[in-house]
Protein backbone atom coordinates (compact mmCIF):
# COMPACT_ATOMS: atom_id res chain seq x y z
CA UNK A 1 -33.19 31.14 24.10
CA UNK A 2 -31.52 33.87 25.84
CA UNK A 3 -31.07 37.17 24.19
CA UNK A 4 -27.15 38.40 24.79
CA UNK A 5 -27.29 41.90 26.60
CA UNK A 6 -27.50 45.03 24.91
CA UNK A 7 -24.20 45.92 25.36
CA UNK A 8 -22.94 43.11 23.53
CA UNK A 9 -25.38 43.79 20.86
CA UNK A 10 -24.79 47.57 20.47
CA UNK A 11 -20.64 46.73 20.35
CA UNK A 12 -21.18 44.25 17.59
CA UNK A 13 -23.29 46.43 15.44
CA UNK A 14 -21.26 48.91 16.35
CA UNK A 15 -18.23 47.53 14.77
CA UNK A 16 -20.12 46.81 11.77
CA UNK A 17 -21.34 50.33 11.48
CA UNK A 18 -17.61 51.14 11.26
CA UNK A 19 -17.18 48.65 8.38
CA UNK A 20 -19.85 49.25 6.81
CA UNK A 21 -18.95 53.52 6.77
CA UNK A 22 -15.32 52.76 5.51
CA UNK A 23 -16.16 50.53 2.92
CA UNK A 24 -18.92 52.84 1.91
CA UNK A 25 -16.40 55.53 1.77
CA UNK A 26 -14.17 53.20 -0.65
CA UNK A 27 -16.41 53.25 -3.40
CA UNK A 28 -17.69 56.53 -2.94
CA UNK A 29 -13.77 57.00 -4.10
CA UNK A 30 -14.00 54.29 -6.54
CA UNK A 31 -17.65 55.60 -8.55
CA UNK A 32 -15.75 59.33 -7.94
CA UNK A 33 -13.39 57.84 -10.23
CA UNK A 34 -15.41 55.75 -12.55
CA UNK A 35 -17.15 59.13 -13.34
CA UNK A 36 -14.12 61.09 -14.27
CA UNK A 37 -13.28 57.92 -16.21
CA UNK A 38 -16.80 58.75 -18.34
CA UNK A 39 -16.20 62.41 -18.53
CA UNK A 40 -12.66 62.30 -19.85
CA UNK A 41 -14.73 59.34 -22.52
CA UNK A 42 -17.56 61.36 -23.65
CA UNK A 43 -16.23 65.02 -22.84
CA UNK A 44 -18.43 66.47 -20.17
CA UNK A 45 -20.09 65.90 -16.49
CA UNK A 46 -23.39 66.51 -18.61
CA UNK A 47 -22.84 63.38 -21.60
CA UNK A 48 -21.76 61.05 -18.11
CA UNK A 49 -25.17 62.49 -16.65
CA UNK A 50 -27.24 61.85 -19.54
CA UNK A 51 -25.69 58.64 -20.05
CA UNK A 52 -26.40 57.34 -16.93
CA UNK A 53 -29.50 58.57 -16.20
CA UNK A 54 -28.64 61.33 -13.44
CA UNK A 55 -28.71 64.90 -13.17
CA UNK A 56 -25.65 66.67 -13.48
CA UNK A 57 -25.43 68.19 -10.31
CA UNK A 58 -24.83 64.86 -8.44
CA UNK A 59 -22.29 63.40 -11.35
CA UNK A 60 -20.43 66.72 -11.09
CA UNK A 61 -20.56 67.01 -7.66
CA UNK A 62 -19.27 63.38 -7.23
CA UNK A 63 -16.87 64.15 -9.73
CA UNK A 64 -15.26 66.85 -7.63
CA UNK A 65 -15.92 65.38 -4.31
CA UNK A 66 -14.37 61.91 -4.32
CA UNK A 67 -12.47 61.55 -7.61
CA UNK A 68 -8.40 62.45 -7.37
CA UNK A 69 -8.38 64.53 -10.55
């Protein structure tokens, strides 16, 4: 079996790359929500964070980062 040639290969993962990145940035925007879902629920970036599990630095931050509130 003959491998296909490495630009063929890079292209293809290439493209996927790309898909990968904007789907990735999708629910980025999607958990940015979810979270200022929780906090408007329980009150605070800190009940979300101990809720979940997390610190509150990377609920906040993801809070204010990729949620449209």
């Amino acid at each position: 079996m003959t491998e296909e040639p490495w630009r063929v290969r890079f292209q293809r993962e290439d493209e996927l790359v790309e898909q990968l990145q904007s789907q990735l940035a999708e629910a980025l925007k999607r958990r940015g929500k979810a979270l200022a879902d929780g906090k408007k629920e329980l009150g605070s970036s800190y009940a979300v964070a101990k809720d979940r599990g997390r610190s509150y630095t990377v609920i906040n931050d993801a809070i204010k980062k990729y949620s449209t509130e």
